[in-house]
PDB file of N, CA and C in Angstrom:
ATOM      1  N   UNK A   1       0.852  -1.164   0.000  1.00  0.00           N
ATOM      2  CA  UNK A   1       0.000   0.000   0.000  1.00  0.00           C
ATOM      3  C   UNK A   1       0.898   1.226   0.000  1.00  0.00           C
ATOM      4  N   UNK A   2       0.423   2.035  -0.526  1.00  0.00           N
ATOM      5  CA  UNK A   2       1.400   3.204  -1.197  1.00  0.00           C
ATOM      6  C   UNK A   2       0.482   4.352  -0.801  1.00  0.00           C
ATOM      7  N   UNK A   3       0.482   5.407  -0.275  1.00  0.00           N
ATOM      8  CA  UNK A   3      -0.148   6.411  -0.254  1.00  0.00           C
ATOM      9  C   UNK A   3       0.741   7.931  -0.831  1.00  0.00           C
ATOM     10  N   UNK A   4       0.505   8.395  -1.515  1.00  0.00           N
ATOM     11  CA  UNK A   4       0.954   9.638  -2.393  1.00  0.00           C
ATOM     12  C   UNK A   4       0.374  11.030  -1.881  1.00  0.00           C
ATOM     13  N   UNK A   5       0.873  11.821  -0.975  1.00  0.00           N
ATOM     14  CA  UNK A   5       0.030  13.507  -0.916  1.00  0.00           C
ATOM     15  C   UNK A   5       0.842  13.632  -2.020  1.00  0.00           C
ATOM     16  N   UNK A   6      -0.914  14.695  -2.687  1.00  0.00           N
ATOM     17  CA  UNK A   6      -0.244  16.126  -3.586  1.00  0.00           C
ATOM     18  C   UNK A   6      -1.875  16.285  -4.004  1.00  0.00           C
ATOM     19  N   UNK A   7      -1.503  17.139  -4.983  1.00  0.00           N
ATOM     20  CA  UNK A   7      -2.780  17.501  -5.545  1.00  0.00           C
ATOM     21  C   UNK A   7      -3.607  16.119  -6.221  1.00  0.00           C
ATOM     22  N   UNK A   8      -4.805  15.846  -6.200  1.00  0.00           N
ATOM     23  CA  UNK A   8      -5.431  14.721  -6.334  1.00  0.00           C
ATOM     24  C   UNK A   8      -5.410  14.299  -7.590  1.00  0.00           C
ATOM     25  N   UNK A   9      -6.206  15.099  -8.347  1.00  0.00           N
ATOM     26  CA  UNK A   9      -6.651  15.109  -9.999  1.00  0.00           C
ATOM     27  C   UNK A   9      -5.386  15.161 -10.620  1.00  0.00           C
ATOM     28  N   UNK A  10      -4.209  15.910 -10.472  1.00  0.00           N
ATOM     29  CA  UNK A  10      -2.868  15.990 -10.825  1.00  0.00           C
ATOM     30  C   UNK A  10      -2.240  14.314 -10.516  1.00  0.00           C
ATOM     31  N   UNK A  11      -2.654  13.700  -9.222  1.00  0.00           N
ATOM     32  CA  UNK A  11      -2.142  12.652  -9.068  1.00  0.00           C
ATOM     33  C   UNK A  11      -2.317  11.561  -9.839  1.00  0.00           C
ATOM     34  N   UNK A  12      -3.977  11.457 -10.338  1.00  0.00           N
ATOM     35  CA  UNK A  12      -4.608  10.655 -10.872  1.00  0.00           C
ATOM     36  C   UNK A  12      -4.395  10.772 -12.384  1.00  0.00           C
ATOM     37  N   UNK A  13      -3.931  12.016 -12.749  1.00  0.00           N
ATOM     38  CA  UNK A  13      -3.546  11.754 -14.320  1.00  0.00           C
ATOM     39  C   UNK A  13      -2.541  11.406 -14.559  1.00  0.00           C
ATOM     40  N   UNK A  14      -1.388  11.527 -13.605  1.00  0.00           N
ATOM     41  CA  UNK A  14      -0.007  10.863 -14.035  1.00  0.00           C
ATOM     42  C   UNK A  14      -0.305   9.775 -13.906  1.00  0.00           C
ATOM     43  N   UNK A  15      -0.781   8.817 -12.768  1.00  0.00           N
ATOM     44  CA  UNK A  15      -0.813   7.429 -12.885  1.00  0.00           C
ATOM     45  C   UNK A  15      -1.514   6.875 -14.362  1.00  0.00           C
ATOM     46  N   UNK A  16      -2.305   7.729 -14.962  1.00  0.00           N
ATOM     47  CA  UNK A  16      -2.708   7.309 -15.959  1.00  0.00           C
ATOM     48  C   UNK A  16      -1.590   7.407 -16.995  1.00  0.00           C
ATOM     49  N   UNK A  17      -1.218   8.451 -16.904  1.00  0.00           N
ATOM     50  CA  UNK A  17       0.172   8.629 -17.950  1.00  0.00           C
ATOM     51  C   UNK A  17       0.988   7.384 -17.307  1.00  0.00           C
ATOM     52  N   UNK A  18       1.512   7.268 -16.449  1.00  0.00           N
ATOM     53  CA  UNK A  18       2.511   5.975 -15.887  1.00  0.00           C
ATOM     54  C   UNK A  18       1.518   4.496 -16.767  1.00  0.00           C
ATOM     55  N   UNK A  19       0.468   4.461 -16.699  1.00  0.00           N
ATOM     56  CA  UNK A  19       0.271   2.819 -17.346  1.00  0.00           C
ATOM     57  C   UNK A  19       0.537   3.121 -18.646  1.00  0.00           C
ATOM     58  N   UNK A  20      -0.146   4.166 -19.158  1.00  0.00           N
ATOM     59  CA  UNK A  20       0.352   3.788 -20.632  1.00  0.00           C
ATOM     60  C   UNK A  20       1.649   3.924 -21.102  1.00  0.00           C
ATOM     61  N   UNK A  21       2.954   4.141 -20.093  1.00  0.00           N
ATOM     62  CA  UNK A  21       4.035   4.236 -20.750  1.00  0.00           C
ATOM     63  C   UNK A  21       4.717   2.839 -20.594  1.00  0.00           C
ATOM     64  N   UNK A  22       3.964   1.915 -18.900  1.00  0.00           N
ATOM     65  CA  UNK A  22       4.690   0.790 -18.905  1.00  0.00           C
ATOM     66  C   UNK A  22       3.631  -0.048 -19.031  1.00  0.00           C
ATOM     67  N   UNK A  23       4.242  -1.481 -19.758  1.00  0.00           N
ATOM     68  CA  UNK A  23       2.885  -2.294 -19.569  1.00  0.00           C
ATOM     69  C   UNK A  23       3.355  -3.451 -18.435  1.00  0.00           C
ATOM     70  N   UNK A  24       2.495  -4.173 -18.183  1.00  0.00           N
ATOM     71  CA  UNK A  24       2.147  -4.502 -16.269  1.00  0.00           C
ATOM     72  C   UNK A  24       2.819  -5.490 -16.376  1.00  0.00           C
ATOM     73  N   UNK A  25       3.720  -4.881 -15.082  1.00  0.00           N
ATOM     74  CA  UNK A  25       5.351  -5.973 -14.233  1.00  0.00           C
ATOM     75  C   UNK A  25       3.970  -7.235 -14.277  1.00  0.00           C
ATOM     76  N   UNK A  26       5.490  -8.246 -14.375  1.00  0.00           N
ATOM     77  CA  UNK A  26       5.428  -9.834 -14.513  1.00  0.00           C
ATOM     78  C   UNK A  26       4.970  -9.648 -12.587  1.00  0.00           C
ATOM     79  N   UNK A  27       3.969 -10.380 -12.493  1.00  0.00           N
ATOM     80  CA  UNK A  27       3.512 -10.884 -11.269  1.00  0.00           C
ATOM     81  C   UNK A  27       2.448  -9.498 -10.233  1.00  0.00           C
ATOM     82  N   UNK A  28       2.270  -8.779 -11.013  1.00  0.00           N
ATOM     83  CA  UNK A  28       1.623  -7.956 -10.385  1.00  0.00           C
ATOM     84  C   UNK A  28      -0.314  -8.619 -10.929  1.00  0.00           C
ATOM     85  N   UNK A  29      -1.092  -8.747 -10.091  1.00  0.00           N
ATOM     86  CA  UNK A  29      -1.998  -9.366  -9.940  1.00  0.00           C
ATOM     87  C   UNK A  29      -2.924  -8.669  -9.444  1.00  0.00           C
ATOM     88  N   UNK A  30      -2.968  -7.245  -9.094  1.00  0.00           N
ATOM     89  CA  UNK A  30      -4.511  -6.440  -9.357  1.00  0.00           C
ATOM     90  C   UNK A  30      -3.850  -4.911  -8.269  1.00  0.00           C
ATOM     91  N   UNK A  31      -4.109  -4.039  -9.319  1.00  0.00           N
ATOM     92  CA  UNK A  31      -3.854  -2.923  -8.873  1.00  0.00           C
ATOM     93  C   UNK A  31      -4.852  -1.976  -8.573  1.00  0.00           C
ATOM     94  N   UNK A  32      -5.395  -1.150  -7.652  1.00  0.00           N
ATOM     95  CA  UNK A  32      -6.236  -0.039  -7.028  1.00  0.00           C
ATOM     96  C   UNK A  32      -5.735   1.037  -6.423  1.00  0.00           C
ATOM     97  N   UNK A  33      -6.080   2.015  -7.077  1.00  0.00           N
ATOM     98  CA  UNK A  33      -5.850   3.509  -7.264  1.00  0.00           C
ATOM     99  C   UNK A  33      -7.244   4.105  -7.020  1.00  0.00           C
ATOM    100  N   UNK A  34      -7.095   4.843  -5.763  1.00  0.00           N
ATOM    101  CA  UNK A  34      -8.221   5.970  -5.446  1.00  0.00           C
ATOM    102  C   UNK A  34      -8.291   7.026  -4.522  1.00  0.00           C
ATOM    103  N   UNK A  35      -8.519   8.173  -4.895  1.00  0.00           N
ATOM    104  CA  UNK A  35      -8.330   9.334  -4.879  1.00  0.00           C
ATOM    105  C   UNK A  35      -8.757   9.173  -3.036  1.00  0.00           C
ATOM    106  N   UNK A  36      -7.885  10.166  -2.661  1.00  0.00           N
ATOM    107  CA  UNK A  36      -8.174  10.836  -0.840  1.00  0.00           C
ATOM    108  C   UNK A  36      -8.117  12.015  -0.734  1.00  0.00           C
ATOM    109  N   UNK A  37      -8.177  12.334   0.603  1.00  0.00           N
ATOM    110  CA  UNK A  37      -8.126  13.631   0.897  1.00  0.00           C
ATOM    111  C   UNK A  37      -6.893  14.585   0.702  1.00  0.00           C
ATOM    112  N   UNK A  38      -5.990  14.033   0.823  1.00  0.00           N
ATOM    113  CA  UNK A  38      -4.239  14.630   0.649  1.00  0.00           C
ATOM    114  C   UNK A  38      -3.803  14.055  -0.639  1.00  0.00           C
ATOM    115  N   UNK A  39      -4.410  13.172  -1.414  1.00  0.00           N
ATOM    116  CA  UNK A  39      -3.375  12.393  -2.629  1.00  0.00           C
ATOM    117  C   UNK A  39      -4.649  11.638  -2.849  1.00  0.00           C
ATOM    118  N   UNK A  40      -3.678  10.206  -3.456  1.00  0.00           N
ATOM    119  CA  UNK A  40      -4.045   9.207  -3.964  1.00  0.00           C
ATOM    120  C   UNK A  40      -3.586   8.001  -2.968  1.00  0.00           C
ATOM    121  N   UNK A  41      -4.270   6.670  -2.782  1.00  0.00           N
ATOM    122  CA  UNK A  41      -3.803   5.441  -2.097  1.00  0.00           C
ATOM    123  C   UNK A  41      -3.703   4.624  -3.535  1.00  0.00           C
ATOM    124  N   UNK A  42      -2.702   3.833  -3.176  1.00  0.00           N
ATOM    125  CA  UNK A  42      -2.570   2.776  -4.388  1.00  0.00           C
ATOM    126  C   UNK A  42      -2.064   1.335  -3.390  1.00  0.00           C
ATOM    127  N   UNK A  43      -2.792   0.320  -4.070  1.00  0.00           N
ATOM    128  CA  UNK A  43      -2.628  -0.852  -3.493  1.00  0.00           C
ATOM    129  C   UNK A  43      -2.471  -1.750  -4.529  1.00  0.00           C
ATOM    130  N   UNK A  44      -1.530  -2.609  -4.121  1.00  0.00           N
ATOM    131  CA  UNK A  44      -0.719  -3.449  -5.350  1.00  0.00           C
ATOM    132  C   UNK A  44      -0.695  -4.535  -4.957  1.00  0.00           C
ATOM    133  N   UNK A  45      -1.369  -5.515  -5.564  1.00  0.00           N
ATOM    134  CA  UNK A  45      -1.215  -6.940  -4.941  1.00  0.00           C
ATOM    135  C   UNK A  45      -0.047  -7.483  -5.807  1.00  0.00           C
ATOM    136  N   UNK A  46       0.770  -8.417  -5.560  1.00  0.00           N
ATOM    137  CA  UNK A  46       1.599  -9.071  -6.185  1.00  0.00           C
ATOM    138  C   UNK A  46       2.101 -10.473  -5.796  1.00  0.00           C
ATOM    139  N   UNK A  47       2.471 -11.372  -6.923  1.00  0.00           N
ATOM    140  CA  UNK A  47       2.464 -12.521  -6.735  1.00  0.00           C
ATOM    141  C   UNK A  47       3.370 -13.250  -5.791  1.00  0.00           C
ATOM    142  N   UNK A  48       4.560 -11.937  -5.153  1.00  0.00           N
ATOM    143  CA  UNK A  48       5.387 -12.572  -4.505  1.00  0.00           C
ATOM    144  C   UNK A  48       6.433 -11.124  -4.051  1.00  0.00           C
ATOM    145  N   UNK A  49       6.775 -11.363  -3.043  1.00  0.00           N
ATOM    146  CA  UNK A  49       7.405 -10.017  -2.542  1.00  0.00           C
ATOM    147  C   UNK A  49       9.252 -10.022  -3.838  1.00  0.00           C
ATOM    148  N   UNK A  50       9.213 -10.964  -4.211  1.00  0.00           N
ATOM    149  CA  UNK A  50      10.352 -11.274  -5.148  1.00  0.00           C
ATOM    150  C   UNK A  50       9.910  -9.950  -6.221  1.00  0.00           C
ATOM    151  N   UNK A  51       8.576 -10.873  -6.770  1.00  0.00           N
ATOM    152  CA  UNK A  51       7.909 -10.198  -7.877  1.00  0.00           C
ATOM    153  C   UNK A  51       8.274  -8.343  -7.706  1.00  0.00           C
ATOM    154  N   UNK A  52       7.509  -7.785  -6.567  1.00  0.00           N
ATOM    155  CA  UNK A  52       7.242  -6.738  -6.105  1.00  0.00           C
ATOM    156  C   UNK A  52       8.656  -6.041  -6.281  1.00  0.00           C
ATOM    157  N   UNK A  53       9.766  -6.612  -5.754  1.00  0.00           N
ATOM    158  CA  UNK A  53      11.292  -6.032  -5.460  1.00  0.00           C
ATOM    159  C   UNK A  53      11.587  -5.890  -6.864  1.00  0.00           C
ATOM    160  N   UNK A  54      11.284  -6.639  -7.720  1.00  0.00           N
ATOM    161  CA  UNK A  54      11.871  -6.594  -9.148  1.00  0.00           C
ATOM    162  C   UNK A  54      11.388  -5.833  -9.866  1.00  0.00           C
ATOM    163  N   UNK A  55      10.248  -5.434  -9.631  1.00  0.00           N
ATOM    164  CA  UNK A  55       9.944  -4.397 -10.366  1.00  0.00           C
ATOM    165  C   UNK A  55      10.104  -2.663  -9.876  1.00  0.00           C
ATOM    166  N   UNK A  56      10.425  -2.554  -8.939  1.00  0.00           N
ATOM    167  CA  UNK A  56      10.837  -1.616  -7.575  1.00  0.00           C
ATOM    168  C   UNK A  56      12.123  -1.381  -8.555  1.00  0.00           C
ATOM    169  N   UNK A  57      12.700  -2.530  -8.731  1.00  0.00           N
ATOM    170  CA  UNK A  57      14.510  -2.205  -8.946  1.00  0.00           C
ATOM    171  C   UNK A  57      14.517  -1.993 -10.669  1.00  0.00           C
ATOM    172  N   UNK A  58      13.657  -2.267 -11.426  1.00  0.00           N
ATOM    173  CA  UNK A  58      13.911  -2.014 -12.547  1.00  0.00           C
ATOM    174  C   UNK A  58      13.905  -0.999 -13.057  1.00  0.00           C
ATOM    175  N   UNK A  59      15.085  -0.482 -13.925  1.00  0.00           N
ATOM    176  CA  UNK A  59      15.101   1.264 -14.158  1.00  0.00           C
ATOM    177  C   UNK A  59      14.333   1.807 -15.367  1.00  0.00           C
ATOM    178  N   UNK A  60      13.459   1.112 -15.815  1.00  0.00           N
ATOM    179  CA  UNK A  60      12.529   1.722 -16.997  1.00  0.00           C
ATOM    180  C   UNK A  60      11.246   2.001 -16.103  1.00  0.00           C
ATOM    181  N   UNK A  61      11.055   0.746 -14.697  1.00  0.00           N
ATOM    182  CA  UNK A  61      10.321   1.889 -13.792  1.00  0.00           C
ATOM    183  C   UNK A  61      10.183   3.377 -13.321  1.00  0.00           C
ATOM    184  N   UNK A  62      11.406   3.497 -13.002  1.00  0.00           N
ATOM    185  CA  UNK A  62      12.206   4.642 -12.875  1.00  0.00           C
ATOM    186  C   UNK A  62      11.879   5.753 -13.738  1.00  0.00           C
ATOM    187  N   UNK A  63      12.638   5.263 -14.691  1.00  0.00           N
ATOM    188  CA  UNK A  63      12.102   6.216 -15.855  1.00  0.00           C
ATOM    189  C   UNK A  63      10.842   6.800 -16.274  1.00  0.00           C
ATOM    190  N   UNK A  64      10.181   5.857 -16.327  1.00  0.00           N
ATOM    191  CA  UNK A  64       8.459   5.713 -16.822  1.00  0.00           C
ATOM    192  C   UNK A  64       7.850   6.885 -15.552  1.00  0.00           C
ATOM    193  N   UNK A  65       8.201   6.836 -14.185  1.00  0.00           N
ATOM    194  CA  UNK A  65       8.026   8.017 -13.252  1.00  0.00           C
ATOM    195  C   UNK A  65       8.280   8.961 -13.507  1.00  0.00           C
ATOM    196  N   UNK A  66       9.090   8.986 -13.612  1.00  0.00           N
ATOM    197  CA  UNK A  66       9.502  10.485 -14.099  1.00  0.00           C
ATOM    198  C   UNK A  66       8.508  11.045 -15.223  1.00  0.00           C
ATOM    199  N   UNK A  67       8.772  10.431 -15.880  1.00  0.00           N
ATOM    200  CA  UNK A  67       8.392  10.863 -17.459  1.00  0.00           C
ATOM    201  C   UNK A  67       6.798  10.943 -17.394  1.00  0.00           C
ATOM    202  N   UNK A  68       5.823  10.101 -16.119  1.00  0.00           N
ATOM    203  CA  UNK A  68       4.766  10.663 -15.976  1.00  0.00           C
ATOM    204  C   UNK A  68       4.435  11.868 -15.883  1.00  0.00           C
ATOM    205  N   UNK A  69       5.647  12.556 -14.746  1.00  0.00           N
ATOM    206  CA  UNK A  69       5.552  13.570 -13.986  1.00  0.00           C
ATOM    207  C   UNK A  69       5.261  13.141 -12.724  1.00  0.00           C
ATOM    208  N   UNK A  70       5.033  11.750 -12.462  1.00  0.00           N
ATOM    209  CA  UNK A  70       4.253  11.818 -11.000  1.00  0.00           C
ATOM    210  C   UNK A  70       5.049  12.188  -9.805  1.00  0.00           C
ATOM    211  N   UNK A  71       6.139  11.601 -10.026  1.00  0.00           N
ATOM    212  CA  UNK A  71       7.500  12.241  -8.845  1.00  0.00           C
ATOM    213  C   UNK A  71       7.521  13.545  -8.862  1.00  0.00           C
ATOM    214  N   UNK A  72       7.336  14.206  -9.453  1.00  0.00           N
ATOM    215  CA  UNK A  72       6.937  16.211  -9.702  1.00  0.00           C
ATOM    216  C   UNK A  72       5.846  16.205  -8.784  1.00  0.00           C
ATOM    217  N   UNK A  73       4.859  15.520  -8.400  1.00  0.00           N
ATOM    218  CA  UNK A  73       3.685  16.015  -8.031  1.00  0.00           C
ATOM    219  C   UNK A  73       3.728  15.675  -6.468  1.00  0.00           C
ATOM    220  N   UNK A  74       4.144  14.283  -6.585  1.00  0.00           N
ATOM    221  CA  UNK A  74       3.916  13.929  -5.281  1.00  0.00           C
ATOM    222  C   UNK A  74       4.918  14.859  -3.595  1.00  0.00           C
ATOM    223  N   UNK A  75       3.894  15.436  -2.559  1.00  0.00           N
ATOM    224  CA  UNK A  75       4.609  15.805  -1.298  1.00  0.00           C
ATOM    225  C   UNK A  75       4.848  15.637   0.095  1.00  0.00           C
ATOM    226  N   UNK A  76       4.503  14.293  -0.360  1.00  0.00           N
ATOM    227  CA  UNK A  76       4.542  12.792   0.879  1.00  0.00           C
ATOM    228  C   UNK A  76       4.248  11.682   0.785  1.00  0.00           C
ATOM    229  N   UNK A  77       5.037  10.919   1.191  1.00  0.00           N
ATOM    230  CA  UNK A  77       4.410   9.221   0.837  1.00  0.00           C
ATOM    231  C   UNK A  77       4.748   8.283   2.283  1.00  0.00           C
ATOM    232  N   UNK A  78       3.780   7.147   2.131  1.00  0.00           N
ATOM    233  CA  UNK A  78       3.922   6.720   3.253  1.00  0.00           C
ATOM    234  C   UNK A  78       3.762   5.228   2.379  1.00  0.00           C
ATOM    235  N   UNK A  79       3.974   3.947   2.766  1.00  0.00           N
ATOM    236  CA  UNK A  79       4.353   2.339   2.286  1.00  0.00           C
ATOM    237  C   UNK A  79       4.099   1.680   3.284  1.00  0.00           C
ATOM    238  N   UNK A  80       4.215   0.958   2.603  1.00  0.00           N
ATOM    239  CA  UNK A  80       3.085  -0.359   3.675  1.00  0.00           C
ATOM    240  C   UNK A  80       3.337  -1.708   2.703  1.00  0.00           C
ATOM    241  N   UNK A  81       4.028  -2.451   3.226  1.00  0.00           N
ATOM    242  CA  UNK A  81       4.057  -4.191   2.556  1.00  0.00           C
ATOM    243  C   UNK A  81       3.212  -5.074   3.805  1.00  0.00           C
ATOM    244  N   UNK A  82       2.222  -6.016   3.089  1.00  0.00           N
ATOM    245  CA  UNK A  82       1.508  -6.720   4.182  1.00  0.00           C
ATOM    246  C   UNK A  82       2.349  -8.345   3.853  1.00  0.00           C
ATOM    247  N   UNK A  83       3.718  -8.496   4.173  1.00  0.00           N
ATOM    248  CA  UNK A  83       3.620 -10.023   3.606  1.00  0.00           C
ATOM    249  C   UNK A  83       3.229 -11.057   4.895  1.00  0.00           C
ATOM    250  N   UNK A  84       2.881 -12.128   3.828  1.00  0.00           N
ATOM    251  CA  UNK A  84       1.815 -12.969   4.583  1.00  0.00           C
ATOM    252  C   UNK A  84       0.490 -13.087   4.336  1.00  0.00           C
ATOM    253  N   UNK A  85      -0.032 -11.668   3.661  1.00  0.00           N
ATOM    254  CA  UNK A  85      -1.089 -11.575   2.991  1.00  0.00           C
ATOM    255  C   UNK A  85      -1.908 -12.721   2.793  1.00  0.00           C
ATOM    256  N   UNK A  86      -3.276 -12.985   2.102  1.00  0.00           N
ATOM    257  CA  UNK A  86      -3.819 -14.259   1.493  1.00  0.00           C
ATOM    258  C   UNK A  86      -4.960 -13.178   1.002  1.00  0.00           C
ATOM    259  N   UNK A  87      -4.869 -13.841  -0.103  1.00  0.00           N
ATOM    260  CA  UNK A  87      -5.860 -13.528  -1.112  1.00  0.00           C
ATOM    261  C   UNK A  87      -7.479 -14.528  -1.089  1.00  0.00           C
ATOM    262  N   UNK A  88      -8.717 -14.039  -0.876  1.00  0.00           N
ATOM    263  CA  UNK A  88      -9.854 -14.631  -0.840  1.00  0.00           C
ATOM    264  C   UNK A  88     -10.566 -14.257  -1.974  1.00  0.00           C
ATOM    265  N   UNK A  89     -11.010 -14.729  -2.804  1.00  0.00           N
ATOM    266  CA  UNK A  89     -11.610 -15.092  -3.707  1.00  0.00           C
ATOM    267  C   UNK A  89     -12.934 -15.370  -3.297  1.00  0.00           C
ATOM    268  N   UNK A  90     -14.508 -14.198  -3.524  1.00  0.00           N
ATOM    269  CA  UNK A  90     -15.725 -14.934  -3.355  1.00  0.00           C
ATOM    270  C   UNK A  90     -16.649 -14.810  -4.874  1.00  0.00           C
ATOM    271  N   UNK A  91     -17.129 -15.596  -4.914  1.00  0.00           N
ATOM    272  CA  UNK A  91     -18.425 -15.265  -6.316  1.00  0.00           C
ATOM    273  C   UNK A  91     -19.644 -15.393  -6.036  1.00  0.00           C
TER     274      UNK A  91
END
């Protein structure tokens, strides 16, 4: 869990600019983005904290930030890894 202050609507269009520049790390398995009072929260499930680190460390990540702008916008962040997690599945 990722939480981002800055301006909201500013926040929410870079992340949009950020997907369409990268297409979706190997093992990432359902992403949620929604707007708060100070920013945006983003929650990232992933298939494996391996998964998660590898894409953390890859520098076209990197890049692709920038080049959103979203690192321009953002003026606090706070992180959160839950491992151990379990995923429930209802229909």
């Amino acid at each position: 869990m990722l939480e981002l202050d800055g301006p909201t609507d500013a926040l929410l269009g870079a992340a949009g600019r950020l997907d369409e520049l990268l297409e979706t790390p190997e093992g990432l398995v359902a992403r949620i983005l929604a707007p708060t009072e100070t920013g945006v929260v983003l929650w990232q499930l992933w298939a494996t904290a391996e998964a998660r680190a590898r894409n953390a460390d890859d520098p076209a990540h990197g890049e692709a930030l920038r080049a959103s702008g979203l690192l321009g916008l953002v003026t606090g962040t706070r992180a959160r890894a839950f491992d151990g997690a379990a995923l429930q599945l209802f229909s």
